[in-house]
Protein backbone atom coordinates (compact mmCIF):
# COMPACT_ATOMS: atom_id res chain seq x y z
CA UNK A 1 31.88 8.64 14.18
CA UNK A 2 32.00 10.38 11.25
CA UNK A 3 29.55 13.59 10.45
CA UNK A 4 27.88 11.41 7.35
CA UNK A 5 27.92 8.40 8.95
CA UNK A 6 26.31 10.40 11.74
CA UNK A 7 24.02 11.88 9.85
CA UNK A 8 22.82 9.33 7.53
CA UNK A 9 22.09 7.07 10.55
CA UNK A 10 19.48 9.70 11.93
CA UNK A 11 18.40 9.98 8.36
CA UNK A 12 17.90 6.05 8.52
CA UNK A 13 15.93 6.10 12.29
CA UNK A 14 14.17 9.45 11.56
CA UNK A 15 12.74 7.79 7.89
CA UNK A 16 12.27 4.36 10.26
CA UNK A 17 9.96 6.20 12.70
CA UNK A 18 7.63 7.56 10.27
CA UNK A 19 7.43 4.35 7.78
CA UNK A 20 5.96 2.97 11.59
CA UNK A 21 3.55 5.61 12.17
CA UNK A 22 1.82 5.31 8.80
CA UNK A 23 1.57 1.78 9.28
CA UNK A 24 0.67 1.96 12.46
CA UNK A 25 -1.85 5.08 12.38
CA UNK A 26 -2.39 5.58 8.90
CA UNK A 27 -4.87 8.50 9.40
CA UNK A 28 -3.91 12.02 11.66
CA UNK A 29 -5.42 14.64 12.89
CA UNK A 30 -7.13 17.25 9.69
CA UNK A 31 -4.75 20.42 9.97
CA UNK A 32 -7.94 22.31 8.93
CA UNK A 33 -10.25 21.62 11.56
CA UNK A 34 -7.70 20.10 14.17
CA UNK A 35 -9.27 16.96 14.34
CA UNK A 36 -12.81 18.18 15.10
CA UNK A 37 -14.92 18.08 11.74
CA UNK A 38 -15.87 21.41 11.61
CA UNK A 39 -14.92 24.78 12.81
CA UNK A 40 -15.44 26.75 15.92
CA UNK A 41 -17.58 29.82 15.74
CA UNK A 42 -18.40 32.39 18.43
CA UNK A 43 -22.04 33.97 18.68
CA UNK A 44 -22.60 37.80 19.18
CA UNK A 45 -22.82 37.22 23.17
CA UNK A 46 -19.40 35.30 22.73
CA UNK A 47 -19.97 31.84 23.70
CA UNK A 48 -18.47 29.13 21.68
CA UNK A 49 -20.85 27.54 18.72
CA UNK A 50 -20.45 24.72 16.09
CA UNK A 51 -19.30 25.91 12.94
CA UNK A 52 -19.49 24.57 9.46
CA UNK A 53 -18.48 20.70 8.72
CA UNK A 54 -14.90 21.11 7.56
CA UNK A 55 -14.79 20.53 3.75
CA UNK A 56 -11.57 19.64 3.47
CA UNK A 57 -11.79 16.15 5.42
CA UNK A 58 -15.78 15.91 5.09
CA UNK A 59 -16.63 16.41 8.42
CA UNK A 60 -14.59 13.21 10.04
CA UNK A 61 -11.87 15.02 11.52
CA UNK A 62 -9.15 12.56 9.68
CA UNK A 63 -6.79 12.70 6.99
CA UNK A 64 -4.49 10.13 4.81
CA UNK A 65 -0.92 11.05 6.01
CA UNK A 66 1.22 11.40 3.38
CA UNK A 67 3.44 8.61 3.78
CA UNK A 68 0.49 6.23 3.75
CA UNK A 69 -0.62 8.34 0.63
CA UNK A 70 3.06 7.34 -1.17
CA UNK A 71 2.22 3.88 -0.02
CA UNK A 72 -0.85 3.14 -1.87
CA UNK A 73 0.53 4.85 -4.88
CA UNK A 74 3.10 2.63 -5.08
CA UNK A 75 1.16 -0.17 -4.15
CA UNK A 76 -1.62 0.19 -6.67
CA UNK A 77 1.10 1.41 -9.20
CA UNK A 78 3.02 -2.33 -8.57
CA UNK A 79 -0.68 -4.21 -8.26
CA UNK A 80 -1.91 -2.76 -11.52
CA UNK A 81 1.81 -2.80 -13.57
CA UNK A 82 2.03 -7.23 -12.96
CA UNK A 83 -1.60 -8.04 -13.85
């Protein structure tokens, strides 16, 4: 095999993989909070504590990926453009 025909054909399964994911789990894990809603805090004797609700995914631990993201861009972009 050739290196571009090599290359573009992990291209191709790598690009495959993800479209799947998004449409399979269209919502990950918040990078912020790690999937937890808020933060983890430590009190002056050291113990672990709840922190405050993550602001950045509104305290439900998810997030759009961005490949779903593109998707309903294009989607509403399409849906809106042929009415």
């Amino acid at each position: 095999m050739t290196p571009l025909l090599l290359t573009s054909a992990c291209l191709l399964t790598i690009t495959l993989g993800y479209a799947s994911l998004c449409a399979g789990s269209p919502f990950g894990d918040c990078r912020k909070c790690r999937g937890m809603g808020h933060q983890i805090k430590t009190d002056r004797k050291g113990r672990m504590k709840r922190g405050k609700d993550c602001r950045r995914c509104k305290a439900s631990g998810k997030r759009i990926r961005v490949g779903r993201h593109l998707y309903n861009v294009a989607a509403r972009l399409h849906r809106d453009g042929t009415r």
